[in-house]
PDB file of N, CA and C in Angstrom:
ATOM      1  N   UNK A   1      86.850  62.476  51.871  1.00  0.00           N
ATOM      2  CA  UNK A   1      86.057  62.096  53.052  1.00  0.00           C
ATOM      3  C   UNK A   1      84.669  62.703  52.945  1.00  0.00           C
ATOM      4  N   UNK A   2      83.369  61.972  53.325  1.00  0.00           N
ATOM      5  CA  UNK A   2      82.381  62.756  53.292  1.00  0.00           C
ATOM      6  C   UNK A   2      81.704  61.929  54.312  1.00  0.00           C
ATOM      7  N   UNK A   3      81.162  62.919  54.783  1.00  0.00           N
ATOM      8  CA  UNK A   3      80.012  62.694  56.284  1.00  0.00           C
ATOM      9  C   UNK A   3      78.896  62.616  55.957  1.00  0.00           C
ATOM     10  N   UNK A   4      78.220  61.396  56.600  1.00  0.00           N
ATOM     11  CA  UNK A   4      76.673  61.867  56.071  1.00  0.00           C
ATOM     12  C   UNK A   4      75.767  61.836  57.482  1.00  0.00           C
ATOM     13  N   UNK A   5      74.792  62.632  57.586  1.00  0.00           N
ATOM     14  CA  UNK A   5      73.376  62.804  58.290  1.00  0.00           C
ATOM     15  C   UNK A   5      72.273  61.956  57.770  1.00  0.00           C
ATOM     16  N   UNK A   6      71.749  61.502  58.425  1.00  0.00           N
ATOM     17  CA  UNK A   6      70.305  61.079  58.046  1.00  0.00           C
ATOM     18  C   UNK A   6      69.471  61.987  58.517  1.00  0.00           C
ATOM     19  N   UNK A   7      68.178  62.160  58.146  1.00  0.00           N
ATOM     20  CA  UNK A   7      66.860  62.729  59.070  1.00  0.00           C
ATOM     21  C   UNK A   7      65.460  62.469  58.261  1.00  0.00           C
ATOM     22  N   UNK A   8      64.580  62.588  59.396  1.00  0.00           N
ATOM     23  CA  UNK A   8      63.275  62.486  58.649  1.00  0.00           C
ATOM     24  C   UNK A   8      62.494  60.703  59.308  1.00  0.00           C
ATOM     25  N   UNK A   9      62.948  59.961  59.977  1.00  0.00           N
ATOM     26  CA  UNK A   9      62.378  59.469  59.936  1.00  0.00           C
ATOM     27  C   UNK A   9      61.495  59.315  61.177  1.00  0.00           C
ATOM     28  N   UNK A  10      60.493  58.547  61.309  1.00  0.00           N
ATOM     29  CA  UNK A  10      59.749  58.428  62.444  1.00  0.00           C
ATOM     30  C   UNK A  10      58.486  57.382  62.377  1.00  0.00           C
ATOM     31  N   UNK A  11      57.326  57.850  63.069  1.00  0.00           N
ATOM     32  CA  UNK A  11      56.489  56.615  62.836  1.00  0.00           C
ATOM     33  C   UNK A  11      55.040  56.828  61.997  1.00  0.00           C
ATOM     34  N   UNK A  12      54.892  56.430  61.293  1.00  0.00           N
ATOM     35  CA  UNK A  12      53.844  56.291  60.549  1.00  0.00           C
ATOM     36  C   UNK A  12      52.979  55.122  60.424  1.00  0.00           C
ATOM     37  N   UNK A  13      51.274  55.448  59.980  1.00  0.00           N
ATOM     38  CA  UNK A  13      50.550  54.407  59.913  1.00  0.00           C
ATOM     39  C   UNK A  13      50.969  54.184  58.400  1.00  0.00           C
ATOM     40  N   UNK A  14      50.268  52.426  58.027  1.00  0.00           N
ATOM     41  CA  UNK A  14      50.659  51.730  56.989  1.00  0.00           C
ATOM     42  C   UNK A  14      49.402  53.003  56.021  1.00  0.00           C
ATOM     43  N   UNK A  15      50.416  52.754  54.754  1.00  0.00           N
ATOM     44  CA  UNK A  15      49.463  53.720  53.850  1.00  0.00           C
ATOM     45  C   UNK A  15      50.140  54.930  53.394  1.00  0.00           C
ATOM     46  N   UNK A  16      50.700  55.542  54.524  1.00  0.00           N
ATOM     47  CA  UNK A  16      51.526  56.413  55.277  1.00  0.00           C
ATOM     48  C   UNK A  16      52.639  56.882  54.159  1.00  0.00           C
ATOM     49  N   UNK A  17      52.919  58.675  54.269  1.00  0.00           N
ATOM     50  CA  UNK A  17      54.427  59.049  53.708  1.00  0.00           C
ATOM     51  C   UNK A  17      55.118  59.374  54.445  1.00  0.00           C
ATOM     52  N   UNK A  18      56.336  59.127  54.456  1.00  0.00           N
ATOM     53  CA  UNK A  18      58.013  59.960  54.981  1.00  0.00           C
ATOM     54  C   UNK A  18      58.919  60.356  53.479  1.00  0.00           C
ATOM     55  N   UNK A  19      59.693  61.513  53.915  1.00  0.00           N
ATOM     56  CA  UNK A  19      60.359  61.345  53.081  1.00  0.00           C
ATOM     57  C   UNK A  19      61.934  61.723  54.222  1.00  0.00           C
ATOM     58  N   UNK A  20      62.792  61.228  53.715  1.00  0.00           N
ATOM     59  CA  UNK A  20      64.017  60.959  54.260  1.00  0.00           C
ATOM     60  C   UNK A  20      65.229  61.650  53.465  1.00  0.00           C
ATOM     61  N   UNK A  21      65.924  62.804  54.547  1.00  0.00           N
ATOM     62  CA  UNK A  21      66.920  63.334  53.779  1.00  0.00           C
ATOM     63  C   UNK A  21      68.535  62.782  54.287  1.00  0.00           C
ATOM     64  N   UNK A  22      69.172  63.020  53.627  1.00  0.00           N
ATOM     65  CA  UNK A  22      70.962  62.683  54.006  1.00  0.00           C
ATOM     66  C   UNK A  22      71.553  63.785  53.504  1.00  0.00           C
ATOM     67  N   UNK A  23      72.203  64.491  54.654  1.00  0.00           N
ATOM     68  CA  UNK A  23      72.658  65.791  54.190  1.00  0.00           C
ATOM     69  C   UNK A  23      74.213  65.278  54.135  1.00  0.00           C
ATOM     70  N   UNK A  24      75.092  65.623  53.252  1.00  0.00           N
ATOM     71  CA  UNK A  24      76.771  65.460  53.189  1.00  0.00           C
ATOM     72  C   UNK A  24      77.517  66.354  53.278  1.00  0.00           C
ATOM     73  N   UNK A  25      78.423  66.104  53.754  1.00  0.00           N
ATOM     74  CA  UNK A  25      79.731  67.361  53.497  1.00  0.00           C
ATOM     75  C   UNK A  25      80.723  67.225  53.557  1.00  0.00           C
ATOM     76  N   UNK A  26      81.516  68.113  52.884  1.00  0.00           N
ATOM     77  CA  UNK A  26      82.523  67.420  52.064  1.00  0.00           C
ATOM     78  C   UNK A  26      82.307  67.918  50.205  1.00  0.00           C
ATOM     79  N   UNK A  27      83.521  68.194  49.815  1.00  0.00           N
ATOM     80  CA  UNK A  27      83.294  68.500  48.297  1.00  0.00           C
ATOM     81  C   UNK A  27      83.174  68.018  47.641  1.00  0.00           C
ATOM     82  N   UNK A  28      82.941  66.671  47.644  1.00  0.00           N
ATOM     83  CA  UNK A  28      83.376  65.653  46.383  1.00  0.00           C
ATOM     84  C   UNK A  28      81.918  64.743  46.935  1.00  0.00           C
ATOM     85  N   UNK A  29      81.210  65.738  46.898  1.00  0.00           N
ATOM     86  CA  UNK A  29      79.456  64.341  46.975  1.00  0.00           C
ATOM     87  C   UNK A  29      78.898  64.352  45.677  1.00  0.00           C
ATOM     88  N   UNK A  30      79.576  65.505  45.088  1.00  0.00           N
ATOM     89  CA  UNK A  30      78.799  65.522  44.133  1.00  0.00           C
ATOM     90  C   UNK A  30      79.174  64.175  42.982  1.00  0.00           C
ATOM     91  N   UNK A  31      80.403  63.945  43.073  1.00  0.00           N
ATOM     92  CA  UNK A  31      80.907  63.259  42.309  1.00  0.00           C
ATOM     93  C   UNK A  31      80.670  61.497  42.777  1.00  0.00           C
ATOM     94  N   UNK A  32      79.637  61.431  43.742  1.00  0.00           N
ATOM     95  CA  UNK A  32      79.714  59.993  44.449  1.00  0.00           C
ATOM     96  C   UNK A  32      78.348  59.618  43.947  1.00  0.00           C
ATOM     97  N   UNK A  33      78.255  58.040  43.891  1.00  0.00           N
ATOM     98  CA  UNK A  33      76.646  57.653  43.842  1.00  0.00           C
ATOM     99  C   UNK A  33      76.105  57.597  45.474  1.00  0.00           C
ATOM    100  N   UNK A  34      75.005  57.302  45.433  1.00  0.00           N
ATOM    101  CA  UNK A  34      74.487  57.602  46.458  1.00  0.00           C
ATOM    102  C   UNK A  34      73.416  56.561  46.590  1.00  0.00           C
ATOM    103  N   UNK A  35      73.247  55.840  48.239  1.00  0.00           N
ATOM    104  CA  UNK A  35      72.387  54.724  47.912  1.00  0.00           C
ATOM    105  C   UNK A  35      71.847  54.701  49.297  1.00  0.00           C
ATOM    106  N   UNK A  36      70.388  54.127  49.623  1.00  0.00           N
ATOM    107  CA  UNK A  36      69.806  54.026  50.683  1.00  0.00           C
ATOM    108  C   UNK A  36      69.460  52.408  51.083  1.00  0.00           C
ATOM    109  N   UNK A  37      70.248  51.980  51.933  1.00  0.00           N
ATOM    110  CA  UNK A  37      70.279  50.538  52.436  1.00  0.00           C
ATOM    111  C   UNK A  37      69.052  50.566  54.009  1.00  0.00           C
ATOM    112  N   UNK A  38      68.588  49.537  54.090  1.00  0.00           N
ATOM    113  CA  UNK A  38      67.418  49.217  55.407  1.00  0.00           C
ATOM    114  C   UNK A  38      68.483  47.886  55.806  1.00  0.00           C
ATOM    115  N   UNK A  39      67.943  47.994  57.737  1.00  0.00           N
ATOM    116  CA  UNK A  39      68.203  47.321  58.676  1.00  0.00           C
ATOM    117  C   UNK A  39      67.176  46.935  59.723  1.00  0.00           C
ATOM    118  N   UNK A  40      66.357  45.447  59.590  1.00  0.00           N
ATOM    119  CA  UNK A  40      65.257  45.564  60.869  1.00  0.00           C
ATOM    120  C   UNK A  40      65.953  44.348  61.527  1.00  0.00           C
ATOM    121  N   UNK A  41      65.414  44.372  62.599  1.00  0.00           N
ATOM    122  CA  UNK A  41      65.967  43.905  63.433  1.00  0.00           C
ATOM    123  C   UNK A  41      66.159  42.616  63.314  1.00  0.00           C
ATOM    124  N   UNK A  42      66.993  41.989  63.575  1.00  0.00           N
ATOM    125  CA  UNK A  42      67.604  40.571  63.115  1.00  0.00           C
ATOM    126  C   UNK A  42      67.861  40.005  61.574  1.00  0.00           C
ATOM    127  N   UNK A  43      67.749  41.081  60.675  1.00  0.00           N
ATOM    128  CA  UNK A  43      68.325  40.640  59.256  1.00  0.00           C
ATOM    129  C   UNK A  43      69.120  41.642  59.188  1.00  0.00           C
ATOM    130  N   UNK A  44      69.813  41.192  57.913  1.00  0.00           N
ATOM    131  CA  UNK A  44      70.591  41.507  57.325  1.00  0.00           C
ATOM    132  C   UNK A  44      70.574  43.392  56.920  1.00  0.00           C
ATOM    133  N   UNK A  45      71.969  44.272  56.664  1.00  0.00           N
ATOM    134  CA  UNK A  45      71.251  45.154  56.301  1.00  0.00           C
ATOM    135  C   UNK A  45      70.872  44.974  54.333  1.00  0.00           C
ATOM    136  N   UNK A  46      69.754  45.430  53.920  1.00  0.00           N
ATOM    137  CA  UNK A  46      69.758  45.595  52.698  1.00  0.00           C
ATOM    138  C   UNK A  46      69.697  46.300  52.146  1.00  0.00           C
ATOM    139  N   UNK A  47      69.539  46.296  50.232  1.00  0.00           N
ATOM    140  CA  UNK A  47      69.676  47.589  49.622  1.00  0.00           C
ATOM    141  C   UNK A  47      68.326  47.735  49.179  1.00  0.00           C
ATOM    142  N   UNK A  48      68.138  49.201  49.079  1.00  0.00           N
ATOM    143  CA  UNK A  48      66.930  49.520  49.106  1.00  0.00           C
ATOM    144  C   UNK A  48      66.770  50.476  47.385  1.00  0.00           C
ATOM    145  N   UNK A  49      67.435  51.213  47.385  1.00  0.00           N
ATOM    146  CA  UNK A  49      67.646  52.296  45.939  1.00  0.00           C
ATOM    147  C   UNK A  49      69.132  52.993  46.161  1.00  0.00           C
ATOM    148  N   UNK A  50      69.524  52.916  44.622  1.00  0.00           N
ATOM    149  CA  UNK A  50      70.630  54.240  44.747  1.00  0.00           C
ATOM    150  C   UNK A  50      70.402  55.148  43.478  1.00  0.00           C
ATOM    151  N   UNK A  51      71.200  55.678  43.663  1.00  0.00           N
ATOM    152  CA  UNK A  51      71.324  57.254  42.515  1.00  0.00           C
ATOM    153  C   UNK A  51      72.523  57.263  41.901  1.00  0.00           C
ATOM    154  N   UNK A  52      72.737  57.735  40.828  1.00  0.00           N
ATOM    155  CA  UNK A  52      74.369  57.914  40.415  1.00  0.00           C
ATOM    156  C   UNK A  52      74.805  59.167  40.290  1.00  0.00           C
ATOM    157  N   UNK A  53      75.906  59.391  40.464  1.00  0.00           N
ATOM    158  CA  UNK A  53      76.435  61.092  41.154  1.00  0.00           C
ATOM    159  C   UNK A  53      75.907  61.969  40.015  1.00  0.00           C
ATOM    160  N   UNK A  54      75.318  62.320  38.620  1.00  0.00           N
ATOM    161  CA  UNK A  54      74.412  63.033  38.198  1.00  0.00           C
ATOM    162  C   UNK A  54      73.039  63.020  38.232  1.00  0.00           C
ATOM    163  N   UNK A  55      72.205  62.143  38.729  1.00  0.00           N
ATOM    164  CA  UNK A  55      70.802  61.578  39.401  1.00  0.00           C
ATOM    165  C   UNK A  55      70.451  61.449  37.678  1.00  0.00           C
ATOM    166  N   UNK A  56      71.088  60.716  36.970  1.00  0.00           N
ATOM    167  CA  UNK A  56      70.622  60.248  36.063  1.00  0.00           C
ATOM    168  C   UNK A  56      70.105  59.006  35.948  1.00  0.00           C
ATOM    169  N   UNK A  57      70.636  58.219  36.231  1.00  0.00           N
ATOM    170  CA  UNK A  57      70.291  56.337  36.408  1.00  0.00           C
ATOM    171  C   UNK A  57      69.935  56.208  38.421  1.00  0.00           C
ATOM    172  N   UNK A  58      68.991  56.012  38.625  1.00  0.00           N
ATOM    173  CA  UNK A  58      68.561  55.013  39.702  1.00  0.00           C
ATOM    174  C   UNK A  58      67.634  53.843  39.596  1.00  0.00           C
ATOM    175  N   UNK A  59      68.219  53.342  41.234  1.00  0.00           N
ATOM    176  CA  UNK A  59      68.043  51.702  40.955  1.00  0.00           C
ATOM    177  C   UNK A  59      66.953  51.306  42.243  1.00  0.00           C
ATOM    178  N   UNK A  60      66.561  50.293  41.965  1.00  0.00           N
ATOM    179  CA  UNK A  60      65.357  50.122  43.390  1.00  0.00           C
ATOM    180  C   UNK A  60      64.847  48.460  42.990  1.00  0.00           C
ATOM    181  N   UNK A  61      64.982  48.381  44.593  1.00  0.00           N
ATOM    182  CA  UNK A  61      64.801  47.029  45.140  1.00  0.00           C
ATOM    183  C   UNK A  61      63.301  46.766  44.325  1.00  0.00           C
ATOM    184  N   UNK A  62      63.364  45.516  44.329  1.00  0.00           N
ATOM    185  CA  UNK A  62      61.704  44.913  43.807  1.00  0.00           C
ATOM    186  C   UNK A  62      60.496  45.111  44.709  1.00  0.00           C
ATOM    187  N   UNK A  63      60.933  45.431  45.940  1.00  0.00           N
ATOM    188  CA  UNK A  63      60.000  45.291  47.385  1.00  0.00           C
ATOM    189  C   UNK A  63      59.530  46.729  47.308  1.00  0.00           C
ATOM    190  N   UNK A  64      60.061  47.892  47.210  1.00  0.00           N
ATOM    191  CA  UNK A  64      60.394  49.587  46.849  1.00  0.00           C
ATOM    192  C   UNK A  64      59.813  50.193  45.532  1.00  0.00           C
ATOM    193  N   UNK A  65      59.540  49.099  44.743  1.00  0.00           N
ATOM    194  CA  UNK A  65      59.563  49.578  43.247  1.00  0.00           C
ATOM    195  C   UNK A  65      58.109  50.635  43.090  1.00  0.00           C
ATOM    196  N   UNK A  66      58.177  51.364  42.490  1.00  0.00           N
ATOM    197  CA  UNK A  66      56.806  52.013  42.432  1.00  0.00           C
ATOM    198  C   UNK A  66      56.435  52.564  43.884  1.00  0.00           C
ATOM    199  N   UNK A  67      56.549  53.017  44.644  1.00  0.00           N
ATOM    200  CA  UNK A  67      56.570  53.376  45.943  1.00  0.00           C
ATOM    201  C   UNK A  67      57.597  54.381  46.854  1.00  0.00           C
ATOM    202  N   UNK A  68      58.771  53.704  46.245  1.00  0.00           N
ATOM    203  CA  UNK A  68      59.557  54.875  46.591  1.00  0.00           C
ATOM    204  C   UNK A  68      60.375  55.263  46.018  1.00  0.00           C
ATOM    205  N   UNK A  69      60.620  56.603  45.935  1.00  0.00           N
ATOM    206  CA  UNK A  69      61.190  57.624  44.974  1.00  0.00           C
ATOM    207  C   UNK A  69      62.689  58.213  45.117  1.00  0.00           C
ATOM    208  N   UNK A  70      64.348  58.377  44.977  1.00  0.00           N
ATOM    209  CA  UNK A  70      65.350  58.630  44.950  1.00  0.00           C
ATOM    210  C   UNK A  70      65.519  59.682  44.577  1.00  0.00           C
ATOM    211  N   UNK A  71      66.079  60.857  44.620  1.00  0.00           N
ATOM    212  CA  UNK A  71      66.383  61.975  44.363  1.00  0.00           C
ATOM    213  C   UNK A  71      67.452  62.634  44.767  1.00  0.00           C
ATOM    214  N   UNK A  72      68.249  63.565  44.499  1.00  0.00           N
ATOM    215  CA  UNK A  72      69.743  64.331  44.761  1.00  0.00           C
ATOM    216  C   UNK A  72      69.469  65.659  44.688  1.00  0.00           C
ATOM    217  N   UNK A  73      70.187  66.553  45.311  1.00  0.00           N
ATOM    218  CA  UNK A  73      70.383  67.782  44.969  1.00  0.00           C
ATOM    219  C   UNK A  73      71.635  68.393  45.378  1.00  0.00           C
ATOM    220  N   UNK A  74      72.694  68.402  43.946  1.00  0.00           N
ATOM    221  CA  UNK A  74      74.236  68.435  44.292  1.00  0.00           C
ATOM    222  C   UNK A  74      74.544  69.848  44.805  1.00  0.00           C
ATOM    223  N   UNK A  75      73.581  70.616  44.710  1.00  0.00           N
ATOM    224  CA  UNK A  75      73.572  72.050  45.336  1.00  0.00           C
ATOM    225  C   UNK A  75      73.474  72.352  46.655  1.00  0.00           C
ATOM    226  N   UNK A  76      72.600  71.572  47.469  1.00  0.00           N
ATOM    227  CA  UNK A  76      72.572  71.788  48.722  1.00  0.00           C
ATOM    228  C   UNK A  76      73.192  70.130  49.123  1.00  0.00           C
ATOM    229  N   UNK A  77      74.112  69.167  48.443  1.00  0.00           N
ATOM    230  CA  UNK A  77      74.563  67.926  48.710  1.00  0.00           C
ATOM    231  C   UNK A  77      73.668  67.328  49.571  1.00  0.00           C
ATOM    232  N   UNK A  78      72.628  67.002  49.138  1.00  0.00           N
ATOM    233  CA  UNK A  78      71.230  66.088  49.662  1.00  0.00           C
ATOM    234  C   UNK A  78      71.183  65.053  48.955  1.00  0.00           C
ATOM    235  N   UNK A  79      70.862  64.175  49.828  1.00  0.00           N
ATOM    236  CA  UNK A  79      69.950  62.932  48.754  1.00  0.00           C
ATOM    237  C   UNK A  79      68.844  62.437  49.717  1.00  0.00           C
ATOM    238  N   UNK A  80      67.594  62.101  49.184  1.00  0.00           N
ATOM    239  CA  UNK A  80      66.270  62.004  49.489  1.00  0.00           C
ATOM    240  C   UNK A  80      66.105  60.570  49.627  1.00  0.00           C
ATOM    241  N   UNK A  81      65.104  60.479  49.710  1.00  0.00           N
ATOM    242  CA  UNK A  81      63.799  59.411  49.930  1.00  0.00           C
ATOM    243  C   UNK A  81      62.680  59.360  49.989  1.00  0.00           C
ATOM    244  N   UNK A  82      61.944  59.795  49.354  1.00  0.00           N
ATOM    245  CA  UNK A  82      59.990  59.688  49.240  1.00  0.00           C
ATOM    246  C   UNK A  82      59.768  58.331  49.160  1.00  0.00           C
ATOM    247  N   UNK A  83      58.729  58.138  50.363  1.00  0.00           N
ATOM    248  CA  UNK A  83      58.346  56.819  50.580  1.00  0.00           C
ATOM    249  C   UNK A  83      57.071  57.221  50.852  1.00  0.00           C
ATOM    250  N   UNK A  84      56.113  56.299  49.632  1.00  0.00           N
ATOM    251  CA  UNK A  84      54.805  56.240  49.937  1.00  0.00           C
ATOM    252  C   UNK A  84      54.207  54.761  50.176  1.00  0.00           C
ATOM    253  N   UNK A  85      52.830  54.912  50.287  1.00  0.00           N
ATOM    254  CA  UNK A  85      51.795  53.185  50.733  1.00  0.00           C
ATOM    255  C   UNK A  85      52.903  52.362  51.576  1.00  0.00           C
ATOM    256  N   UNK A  86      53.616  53.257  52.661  1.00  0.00           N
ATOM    257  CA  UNK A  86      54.539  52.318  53.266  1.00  0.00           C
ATOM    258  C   UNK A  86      53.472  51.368  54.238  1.00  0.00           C
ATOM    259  N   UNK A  87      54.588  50.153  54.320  1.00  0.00           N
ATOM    260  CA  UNK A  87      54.033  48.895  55.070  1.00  0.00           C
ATOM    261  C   UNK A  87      55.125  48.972  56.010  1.00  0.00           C
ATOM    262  N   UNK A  88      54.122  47.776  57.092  1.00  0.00           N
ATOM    263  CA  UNK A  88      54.929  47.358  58.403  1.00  0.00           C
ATOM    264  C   UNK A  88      56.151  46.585  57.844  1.00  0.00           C
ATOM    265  N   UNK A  89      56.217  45.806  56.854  1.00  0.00           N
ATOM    266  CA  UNK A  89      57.640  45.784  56.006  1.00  0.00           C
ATOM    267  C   UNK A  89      58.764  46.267  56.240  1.00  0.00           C
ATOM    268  N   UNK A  90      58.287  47.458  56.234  1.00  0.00           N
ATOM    269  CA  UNK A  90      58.972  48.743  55.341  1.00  0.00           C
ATOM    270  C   UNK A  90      60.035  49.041  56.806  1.00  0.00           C
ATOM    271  N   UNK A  91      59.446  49.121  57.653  1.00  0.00           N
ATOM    272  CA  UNK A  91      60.084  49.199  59.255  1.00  0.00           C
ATOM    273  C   UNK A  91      61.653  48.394  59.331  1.00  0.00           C
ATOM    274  N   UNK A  92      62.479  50.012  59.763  1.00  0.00           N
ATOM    275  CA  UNK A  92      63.319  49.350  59.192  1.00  0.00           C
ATOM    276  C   UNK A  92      64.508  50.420  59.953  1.00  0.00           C
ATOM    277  N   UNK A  93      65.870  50.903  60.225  1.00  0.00           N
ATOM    278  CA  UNK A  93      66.694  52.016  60.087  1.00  0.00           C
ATOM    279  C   UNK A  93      67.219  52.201  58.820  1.00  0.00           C
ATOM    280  N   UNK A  94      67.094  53.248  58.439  1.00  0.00           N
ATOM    281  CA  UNK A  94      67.344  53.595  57.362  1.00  0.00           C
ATOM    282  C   UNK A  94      68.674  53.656  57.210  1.00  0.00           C
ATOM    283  N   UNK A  95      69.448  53.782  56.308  1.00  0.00           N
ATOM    284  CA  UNK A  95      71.041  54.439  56.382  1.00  0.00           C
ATOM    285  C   UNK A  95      71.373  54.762  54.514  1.00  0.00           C
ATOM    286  N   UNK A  96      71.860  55.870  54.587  1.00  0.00           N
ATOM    287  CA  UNK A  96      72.654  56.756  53.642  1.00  0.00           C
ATOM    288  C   UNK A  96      74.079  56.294  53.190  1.00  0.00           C
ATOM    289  N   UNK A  97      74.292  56.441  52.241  1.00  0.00           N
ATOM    290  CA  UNK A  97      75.789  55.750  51.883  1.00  0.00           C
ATOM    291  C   UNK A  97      76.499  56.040  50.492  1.00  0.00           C
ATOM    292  N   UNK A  98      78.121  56.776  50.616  1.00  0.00           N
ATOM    293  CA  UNK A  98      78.614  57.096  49.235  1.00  0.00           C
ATOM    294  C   UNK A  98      79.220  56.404  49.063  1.00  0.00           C
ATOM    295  N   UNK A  99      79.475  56.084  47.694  1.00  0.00           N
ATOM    296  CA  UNK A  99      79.700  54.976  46.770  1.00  0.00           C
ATOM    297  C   UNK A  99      80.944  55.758  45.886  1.00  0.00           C
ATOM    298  N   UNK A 100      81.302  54.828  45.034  1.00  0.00           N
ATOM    299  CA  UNK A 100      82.076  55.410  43.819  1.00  0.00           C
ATOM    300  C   UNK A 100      80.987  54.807  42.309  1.00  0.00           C
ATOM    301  N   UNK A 101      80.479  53.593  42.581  1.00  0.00           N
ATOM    302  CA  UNK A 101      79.601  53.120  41.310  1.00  0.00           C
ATOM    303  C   UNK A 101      78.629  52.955  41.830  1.00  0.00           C
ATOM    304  N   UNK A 102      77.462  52.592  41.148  1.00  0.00           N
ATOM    305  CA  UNK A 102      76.008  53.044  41.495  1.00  0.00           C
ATOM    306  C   UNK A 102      75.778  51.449  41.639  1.00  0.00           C
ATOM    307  N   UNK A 103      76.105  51.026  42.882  1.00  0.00           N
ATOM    308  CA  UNK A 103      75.533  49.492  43.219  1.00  0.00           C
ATOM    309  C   UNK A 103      74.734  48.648  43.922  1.00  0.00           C
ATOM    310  N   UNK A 104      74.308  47.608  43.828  1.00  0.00           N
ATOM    311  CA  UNK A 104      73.522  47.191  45.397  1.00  0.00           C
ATOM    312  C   UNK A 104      74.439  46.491  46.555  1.00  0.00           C
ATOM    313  N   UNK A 105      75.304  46.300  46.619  1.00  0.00           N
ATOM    314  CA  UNK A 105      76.276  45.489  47.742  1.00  0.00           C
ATOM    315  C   UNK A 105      76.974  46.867  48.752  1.00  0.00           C
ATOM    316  N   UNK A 106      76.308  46.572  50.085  1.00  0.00           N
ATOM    317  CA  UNK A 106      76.395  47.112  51.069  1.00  0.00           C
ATOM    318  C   UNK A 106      78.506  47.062  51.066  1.00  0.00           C
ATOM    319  N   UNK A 107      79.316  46.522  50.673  1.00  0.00           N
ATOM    320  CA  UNK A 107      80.753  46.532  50.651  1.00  0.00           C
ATOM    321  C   UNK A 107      80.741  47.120  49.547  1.00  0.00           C
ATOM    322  N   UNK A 108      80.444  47.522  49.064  1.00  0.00           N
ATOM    323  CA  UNK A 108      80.917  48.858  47.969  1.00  0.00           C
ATOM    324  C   UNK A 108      80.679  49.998  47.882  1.00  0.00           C
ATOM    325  N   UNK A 109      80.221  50.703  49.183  1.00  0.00           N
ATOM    326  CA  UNK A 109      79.967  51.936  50.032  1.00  0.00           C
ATOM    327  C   UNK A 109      81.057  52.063  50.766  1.00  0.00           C
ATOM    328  N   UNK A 110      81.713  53.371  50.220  1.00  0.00           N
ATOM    329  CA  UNK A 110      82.870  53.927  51.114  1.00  0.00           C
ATOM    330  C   UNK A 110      82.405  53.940  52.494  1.00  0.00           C
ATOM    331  N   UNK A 111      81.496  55.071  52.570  1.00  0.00           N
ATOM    332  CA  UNK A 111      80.342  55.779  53.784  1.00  0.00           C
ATOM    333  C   UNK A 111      79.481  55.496  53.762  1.00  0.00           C
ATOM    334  N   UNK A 112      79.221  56.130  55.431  1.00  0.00           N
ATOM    335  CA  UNK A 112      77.814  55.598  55.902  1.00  0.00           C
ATOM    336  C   UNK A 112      77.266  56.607  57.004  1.00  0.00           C
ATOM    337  N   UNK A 113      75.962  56.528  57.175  1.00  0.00           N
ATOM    338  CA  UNK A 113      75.893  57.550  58.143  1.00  0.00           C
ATOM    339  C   UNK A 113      75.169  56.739  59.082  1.00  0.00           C
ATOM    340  N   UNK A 114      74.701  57.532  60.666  1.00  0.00           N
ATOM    341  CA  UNK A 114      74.331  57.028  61.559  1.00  0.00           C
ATOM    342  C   UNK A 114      73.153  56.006  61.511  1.00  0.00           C
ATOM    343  N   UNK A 115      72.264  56.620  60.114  1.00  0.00           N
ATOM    344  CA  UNK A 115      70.887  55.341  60.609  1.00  0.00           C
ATOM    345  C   UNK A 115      69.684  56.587  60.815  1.00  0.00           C
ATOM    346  N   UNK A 116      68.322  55.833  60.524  1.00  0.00           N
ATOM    347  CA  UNK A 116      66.861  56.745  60.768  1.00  0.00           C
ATOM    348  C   UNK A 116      66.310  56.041  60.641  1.00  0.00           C
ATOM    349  N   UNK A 117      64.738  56.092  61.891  1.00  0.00           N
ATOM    350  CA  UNK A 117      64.310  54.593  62.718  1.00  0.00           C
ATOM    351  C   UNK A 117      63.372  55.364  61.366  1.00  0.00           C
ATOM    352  N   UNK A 118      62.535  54.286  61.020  1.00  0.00           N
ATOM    353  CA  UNK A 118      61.112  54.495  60.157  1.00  0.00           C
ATOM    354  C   UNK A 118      60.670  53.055  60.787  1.00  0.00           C
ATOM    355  N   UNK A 119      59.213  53.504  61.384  1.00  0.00           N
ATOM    356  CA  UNK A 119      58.278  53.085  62.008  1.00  0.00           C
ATOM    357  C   UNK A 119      56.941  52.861  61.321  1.00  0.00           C
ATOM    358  N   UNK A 120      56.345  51.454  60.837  1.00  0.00           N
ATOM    359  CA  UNK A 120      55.507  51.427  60.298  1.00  0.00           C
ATOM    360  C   UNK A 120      54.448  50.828  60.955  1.00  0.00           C
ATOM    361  N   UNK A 121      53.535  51.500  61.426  1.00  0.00           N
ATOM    362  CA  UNK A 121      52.300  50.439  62.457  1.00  0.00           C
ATOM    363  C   UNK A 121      50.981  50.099  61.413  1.00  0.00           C
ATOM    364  N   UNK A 122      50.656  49.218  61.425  1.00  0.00           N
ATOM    365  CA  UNK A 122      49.543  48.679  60.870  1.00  0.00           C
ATOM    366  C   UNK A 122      47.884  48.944  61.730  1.00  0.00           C
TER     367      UNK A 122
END
């Protein structure tokens, strides 16, 4: 079983950085991939980047690419989000999610955590 937290997000002008943490707990995060899916209002949720449980291979949406950054730290069971030149796009709830394989399909996330509003004003 592992729990996750979101935090970090809020509102920013376009241009703008956040970076976004997911704290876990539970012993076995280390051993999970780890992936950050977006939700705006009236679509779908999507995938945004994941990590694989040694932060060796990550993956990122075409929309994300060059912009925002994935990161882990199996020591304090974190996983990140650096988001830079964000756009009104980008506006979105964030959500955290463990995996067993490092994928993009929102049904292949065991977990999930509550969600983090990121606010992008132009």
């Amino acid at each position: 079983q592992v729990q996750l937290v979101e935090s970090g997000g809020g509102l920013v002008q376009a241009g703008g950085s956040l970076r976004l943490s997911c704290a876990a707990s539970g012993s076995t995060f280390s051993s999970h991939a780890m992936g950050w899916f977006r939700q705006a209002p009236g679509k779908e949720r999507e995938f945004v980047t994941a990590i694989s449980w040694s932060g060796g291979s990550t993956y990122y949406a075409d929309s994300v690419k060059g912009r925002f950054t994935i990161s882990r730290d199996n020591a304090k069971n974190t996983v990140y989000l650096q988001m830079n030149s964000l756009k009104p796009e980008d506006t979105a709830v964030y959500y955290c999610a463990a995996g067993t394989l490092v994928l993009k399909s929102v049904a292949e996330y065991d977990y999930w955590g509550q969600g983090t509003q990121v606010t992008v004003s132009s």
